[in-house]
PDB file of N, CA and C in Angstrom:
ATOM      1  N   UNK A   1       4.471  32.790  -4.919  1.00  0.00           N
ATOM      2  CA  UNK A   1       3.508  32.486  -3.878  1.00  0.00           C
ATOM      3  C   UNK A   1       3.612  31.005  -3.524  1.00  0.00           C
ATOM      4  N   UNK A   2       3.667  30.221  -2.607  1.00  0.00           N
ATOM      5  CA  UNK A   2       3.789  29.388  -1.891  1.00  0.00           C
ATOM      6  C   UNK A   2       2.556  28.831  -1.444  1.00  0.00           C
ATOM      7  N   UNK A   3       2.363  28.013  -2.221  1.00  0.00           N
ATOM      8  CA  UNK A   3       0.810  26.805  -2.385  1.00  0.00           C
ATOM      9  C   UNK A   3       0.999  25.648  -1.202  1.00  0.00           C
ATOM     10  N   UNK A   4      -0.241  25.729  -0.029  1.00  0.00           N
ATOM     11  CA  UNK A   4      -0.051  24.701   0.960  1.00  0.00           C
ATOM     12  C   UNK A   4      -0.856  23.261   0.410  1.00  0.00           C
ATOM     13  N   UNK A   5      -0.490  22.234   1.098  1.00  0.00           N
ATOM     14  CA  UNK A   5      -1.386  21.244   0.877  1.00  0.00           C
ATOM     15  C   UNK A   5      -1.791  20.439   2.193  1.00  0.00           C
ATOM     16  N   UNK A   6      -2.865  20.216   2.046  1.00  0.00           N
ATOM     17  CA  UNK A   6      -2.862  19.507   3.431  1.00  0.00           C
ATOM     18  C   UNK A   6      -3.693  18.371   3.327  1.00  0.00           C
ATOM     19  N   UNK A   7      -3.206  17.064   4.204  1.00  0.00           N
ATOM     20  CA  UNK A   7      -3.772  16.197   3.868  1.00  0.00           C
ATOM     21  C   UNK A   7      -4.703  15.713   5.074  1.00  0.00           C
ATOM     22  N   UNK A   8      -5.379  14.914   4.752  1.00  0.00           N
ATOM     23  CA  UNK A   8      -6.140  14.106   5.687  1.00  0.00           C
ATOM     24  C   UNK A   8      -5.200  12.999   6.356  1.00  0.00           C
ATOM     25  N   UNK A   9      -5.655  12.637   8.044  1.00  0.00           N
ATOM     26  CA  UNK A   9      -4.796  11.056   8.127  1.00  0.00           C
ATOM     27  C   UNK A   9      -4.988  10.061   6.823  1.00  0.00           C
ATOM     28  N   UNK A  10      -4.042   9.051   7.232  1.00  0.00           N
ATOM     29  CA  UNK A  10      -4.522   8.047   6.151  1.00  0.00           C
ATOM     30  C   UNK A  10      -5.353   7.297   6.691  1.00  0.00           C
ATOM     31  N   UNK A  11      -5.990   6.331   5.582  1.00  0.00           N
ATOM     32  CA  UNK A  11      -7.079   5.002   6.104  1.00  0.00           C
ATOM     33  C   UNK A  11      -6.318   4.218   6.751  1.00  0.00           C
ATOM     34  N   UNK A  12      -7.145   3.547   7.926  1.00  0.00           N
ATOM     35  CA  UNK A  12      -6.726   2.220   7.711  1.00  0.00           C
ATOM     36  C   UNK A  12      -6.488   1.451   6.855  1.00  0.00           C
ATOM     37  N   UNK A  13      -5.706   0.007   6.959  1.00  0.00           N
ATOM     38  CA  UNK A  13      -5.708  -0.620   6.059  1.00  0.00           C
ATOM     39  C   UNK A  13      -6.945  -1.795   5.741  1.00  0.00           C
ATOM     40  N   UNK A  14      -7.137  -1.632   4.041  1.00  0.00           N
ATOM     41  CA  UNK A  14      -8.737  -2.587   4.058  1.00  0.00           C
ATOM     42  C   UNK A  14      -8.500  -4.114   4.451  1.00  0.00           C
ATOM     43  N   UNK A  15      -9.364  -4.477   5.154  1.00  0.00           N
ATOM     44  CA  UNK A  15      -9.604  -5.712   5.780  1.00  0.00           C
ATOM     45  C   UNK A  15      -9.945  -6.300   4.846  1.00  0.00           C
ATOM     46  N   UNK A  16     -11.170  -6.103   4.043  1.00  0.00           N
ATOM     47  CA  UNK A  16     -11.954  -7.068   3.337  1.00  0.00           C
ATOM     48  C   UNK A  16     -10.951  -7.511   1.793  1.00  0.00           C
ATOM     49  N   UNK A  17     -11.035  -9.104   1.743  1.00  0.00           N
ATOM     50  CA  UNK A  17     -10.684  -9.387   0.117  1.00  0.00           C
ATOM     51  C   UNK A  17     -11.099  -8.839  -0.736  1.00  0.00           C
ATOM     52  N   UNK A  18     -12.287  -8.900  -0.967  1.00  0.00           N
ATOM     53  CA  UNK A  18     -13.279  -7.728  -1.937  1.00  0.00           C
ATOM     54  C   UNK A  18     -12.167  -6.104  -2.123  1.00  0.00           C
ATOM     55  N   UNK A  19     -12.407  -5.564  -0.827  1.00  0.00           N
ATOM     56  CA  UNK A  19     -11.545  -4.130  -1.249  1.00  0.00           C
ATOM     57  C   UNK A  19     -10.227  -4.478  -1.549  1.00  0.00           C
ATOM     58  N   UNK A  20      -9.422  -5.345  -0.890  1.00  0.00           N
ATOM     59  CA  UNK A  20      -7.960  -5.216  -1.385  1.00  0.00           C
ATOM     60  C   UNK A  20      -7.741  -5.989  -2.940  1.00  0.00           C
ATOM     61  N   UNK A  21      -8.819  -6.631  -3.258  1.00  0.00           N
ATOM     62  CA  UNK A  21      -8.963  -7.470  -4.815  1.00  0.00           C
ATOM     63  C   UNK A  21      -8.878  -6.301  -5.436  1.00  0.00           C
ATOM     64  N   UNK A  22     -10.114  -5.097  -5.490  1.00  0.00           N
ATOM     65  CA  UNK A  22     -10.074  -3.829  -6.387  1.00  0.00           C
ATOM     66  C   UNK A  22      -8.945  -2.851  -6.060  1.00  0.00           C
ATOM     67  N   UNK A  23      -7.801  -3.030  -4.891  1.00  0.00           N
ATOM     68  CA  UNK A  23      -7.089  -2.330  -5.177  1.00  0.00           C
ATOM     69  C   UNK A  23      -5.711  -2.846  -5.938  1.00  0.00           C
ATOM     70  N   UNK A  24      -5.543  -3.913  -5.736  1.00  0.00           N
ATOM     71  CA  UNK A  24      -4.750  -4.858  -6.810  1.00  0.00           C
ATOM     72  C   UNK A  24      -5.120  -4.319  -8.220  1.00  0.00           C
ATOM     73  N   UNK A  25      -6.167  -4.706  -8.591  1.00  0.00           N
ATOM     74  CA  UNK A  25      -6.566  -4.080  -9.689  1.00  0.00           C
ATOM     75  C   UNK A  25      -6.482  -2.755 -10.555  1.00  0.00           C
ATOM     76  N   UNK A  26      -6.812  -1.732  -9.409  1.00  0.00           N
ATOM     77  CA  UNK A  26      -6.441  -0.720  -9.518  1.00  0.00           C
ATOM     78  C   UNK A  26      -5.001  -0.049  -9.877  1.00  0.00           C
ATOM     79  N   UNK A  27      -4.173  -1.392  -9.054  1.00  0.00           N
ATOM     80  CA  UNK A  27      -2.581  -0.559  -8.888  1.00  0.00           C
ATOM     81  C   UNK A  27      -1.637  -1.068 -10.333  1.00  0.00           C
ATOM     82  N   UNK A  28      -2.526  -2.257 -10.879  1.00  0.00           N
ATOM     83  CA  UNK A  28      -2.273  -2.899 -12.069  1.00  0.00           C
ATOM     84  C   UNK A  28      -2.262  -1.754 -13.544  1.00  0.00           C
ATOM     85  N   UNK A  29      -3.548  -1.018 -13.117  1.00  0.00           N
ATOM     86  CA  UNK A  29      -4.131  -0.559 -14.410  1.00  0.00           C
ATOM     87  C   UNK A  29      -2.972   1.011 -14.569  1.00  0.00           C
ATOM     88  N   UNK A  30      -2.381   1.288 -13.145  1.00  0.00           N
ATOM     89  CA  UNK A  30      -1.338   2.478 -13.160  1.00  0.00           C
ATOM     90  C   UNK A  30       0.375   1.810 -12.625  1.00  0.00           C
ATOM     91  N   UNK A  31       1.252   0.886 -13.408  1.00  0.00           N
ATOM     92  CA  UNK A  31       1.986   0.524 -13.389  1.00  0.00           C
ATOM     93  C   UNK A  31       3.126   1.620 -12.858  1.00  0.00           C
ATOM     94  N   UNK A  32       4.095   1.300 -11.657  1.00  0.00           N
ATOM     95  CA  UNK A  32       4.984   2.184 -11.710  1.00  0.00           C
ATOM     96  C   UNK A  32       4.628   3.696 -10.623  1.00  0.00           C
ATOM     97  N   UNK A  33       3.281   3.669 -10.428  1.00  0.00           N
ATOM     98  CA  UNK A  33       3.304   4.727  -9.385  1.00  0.00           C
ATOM     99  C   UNK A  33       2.706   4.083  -8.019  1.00  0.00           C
ATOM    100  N   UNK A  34       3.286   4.970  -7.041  1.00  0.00           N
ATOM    101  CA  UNK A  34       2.928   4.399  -5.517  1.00  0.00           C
ATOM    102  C   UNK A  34       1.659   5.186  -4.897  1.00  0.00           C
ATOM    103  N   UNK A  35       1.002   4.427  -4.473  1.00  0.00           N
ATOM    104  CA  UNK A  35      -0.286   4.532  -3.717  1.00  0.00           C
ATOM    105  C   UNK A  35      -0.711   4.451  -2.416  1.00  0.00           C
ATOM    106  N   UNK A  36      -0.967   5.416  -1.861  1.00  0.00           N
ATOM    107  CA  UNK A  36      -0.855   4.609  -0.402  1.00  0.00           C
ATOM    108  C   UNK A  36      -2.360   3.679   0.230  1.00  0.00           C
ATOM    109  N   UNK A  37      -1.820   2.693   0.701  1.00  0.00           N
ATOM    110  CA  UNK A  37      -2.418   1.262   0.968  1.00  0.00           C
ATOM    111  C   UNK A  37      -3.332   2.036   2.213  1.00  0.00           C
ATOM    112  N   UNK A  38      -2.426   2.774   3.029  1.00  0.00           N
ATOM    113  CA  UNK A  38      -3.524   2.768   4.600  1.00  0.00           C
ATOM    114  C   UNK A  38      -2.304   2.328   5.481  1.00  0.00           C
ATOM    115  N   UNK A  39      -2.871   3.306   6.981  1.00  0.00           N
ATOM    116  CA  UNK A  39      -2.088   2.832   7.482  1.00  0.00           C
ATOM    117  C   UNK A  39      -2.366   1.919   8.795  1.00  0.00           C
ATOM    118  N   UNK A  40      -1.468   1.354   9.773  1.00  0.00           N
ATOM    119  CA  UNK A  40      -1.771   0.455  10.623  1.00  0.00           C
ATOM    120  C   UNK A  40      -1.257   1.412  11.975  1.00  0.00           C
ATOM    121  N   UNK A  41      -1.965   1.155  13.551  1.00  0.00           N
ATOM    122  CA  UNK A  41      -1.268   1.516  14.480  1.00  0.00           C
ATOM    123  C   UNK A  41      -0.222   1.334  15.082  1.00  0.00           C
ATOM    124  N   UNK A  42       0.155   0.021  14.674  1.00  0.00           N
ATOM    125  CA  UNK A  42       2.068  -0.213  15.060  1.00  0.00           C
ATOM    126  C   UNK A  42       2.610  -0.832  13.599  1.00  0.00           C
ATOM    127  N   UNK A  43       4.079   0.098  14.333  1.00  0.00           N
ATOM    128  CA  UNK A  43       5.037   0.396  12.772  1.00  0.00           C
ATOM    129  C   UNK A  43       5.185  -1.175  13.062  1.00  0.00           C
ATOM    130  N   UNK A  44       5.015  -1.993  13.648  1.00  0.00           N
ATOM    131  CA  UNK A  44       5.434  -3.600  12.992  1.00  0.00           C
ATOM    132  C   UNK A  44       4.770  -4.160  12.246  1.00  0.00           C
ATOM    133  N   UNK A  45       3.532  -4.172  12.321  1.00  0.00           N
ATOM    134  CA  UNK A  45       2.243  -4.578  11.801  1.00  0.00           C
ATOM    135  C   UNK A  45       2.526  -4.124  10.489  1.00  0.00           C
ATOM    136  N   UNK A  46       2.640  -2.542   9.930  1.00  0.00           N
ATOM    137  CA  UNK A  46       2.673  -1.871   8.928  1.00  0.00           C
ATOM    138  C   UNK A  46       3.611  -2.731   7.999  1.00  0.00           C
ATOM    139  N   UNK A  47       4.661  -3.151   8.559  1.00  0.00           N
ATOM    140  CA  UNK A  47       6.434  -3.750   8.232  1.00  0.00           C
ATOM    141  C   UNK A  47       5.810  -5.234   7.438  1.00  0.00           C
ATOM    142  N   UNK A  48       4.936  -5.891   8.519  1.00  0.00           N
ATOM    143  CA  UNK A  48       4.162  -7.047   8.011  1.00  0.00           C
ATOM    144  C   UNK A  48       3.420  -6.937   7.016  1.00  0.00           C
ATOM    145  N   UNK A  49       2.803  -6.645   7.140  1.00  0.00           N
ATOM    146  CA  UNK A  49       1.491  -6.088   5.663  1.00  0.00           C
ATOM    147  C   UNK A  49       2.533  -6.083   4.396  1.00  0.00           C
ATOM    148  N   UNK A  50       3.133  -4.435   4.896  1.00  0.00           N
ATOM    149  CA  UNK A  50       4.749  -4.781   3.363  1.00  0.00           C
ATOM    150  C   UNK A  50       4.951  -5.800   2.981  1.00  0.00           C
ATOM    151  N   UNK A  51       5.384  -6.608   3.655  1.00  0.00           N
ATOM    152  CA  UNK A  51       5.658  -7.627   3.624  1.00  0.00           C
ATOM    153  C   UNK A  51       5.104  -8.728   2.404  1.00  0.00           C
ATOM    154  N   UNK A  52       4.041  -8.954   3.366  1.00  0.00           N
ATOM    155  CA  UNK A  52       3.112 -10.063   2.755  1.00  0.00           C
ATOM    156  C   UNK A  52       2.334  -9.639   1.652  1.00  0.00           C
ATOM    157  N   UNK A  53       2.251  -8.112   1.219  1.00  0.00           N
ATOM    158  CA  UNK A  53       1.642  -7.524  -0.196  1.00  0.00           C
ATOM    159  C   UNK A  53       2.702  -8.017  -1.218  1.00  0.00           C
ATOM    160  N   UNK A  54       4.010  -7.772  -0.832  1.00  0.00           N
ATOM    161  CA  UNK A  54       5.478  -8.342  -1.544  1.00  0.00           C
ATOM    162  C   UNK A  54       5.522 -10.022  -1.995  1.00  0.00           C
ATOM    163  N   UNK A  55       4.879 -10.540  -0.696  1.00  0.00           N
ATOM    164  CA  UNK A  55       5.028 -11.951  -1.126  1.00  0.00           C
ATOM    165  C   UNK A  55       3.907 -12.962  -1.439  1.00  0.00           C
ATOM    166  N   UNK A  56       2.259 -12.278  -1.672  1.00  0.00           N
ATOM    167  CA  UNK A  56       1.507 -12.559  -1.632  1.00  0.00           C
ATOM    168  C   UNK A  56       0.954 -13.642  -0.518  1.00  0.00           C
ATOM    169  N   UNK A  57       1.327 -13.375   0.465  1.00  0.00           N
ATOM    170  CA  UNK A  57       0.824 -14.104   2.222  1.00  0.00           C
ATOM    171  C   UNK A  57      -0.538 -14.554   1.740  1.00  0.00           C
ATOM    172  N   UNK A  58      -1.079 -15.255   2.604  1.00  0.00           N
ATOM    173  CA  UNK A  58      -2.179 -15.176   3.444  1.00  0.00           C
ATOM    174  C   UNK A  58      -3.178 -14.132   3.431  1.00  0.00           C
ATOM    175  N   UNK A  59      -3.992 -13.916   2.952  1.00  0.00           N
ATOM    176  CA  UNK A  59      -5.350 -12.328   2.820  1.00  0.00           C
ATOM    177  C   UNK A  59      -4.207 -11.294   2.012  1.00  0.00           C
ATOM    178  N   UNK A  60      -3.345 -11.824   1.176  1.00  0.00           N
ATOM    179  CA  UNK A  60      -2.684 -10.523   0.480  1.00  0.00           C
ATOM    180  C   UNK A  60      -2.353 -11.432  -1.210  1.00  0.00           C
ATOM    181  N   UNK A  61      -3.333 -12.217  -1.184  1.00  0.00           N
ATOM    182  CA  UNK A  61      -2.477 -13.254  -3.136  1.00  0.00           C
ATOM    183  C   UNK A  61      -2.957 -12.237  -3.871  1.00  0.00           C
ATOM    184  N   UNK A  62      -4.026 -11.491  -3.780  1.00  0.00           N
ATOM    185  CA  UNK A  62      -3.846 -10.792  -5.127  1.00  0.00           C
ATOM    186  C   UNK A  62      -2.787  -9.965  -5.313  1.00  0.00           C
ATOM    187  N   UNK A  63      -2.129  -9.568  -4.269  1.00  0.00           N
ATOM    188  CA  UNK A  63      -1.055  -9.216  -4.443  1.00  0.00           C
ATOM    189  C   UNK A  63       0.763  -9.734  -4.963  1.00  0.00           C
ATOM    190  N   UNK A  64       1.339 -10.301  -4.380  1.00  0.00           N
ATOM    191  CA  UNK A  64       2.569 -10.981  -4.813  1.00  0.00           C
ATOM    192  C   UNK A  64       3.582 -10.393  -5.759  1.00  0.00           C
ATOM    193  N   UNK A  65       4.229 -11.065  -6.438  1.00  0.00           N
ATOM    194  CA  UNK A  65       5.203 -11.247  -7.658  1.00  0.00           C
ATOM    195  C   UNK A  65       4.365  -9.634  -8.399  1.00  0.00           C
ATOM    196  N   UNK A  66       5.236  -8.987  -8.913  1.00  0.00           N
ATOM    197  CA  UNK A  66       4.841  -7.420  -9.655  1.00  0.00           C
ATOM    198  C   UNK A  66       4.759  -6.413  -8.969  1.00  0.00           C
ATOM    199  N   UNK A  67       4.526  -6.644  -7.085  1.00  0.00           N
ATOM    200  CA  UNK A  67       4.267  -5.553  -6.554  1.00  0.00           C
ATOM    201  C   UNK A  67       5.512  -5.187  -5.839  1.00  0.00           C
ATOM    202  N   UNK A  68       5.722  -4.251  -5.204  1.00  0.00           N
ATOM    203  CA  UNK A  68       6.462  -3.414  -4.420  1.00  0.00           C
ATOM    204  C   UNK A  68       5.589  -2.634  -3.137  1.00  0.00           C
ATOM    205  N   UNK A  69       5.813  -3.291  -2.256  1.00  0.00           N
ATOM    206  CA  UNK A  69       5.594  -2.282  -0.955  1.00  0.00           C
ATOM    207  C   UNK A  69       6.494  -1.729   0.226  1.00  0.00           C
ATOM    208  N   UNK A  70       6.257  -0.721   0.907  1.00  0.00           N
ATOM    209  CA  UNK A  70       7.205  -0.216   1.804  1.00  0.00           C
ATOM    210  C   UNK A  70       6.212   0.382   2.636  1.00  0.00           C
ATOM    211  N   UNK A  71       6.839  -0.253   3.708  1.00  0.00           N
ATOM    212  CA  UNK A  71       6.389   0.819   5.154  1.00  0.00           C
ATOM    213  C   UNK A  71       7.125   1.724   5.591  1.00  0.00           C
ATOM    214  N   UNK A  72       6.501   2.916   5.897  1.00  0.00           N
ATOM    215  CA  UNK A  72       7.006   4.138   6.395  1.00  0.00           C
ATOM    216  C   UNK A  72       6.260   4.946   7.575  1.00  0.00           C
ATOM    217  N   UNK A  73       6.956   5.792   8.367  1.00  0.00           N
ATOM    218  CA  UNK A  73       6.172   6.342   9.209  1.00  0.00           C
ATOM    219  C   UNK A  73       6.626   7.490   8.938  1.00  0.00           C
ATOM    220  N   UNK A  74       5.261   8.413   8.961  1.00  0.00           N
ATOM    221  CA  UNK A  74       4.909  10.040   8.626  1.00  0.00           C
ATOM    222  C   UNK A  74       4.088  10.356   9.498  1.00  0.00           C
ATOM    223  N   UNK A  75       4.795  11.579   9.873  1.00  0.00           N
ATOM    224  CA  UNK A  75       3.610  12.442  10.994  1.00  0.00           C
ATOM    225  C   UNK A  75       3.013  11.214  12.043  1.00  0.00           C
ATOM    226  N   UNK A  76       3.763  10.175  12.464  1.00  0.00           N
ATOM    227  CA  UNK A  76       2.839   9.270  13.480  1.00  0.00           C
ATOM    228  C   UNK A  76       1.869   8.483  13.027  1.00  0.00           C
ATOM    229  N   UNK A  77       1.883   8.212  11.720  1.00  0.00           N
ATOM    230  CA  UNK A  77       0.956   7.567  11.165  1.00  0.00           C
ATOM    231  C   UNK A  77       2.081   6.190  10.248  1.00  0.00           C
ATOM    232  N   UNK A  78       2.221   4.939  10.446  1.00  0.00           N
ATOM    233  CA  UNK A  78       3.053   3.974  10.320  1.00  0.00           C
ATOM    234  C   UNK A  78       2.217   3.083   8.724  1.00  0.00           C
ATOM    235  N   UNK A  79       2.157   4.294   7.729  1.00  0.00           N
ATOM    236  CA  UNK A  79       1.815   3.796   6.370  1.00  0.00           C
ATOM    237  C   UNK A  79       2.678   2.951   5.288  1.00  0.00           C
ATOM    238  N   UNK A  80       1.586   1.946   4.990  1.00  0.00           N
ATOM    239  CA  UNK A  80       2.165   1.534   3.782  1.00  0.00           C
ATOM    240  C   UNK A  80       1.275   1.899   2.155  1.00  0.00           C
ATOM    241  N   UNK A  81       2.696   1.921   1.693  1.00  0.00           N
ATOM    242  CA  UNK A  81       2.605   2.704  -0.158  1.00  0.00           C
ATOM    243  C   UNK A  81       2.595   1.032  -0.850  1.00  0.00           C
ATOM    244  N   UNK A  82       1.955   1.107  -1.817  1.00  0.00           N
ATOM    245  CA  UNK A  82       2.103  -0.149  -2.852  1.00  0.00           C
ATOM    246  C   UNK A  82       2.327   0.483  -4.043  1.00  0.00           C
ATOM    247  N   UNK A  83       2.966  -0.372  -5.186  1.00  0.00           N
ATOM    248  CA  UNK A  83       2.941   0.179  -6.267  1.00  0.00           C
ATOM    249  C   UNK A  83       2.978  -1.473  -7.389  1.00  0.00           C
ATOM    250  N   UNK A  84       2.554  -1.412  -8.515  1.00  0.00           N
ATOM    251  CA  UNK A  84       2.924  -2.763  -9.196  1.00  0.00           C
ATOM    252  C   UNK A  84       3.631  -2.009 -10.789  1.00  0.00           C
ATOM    253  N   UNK A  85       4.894  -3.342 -10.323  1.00  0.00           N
ATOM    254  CA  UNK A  85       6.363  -3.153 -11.224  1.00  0.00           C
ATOM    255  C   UNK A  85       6.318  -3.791 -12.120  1.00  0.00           C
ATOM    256  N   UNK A  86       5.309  -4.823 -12.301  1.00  0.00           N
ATOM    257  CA  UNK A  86       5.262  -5.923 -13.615  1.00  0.00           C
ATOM    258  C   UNK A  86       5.804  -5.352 -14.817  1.00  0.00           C
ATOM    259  N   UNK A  87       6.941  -5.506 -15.570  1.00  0.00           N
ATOM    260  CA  UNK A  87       6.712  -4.748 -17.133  1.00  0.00           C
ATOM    261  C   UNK A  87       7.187  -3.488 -16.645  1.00  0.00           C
ATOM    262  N   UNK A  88       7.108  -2.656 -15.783  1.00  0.00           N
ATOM    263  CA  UNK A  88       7.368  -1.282 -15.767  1.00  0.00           C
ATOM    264  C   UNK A  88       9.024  -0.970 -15.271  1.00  0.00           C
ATOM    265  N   UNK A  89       9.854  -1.701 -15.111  1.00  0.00           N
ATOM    266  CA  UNK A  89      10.633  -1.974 -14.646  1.00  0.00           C
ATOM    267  C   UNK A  89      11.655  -1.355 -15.840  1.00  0.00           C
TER     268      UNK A  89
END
């Protein structure tokens, strides 16, 4: 038998320091698996965010050095996945 799944769109991506602080946190405490961040309305924007979660930018330091992000587009929706590699590597 053949089990469907279906998902919801994704979120946006969180604006606030506060939420993206607890998801840093979060992505810390599960080393090694990818999460998806939320997504943005243009795949460039999405590309940026990657980006700057990778290099800890500007509204993204809790992020930096340990993480891994990638933008992708699914179903029209231009998401980015995070994951943190610290040690798990």
């Amino acid at each position: 038998m053949t089990t469907l799944r279906f998902e919801k769109p994704a979120p946006l991506i969180p604006f606030s320091v506060e939420s993206r602080t607890e998801i840093a946190k979060a992505l810390k405490l599960t080393p090694g698996r990818w999460a998806l961040l939320g997504q943005r309305k243009v795949a460039g924007s999405a590309r940026q965010d990657a980006y700057s979660v990778r290099n800890g930018k500007p509204g993204w330091s809790m992020f930096g050095p340990g993480f891994e992000a990638e933008a992708r587009t699914l179903f029209g929706e231009h998401r980015i996945y995070v994951r943190y590699v610290d040690g798990a590597r």
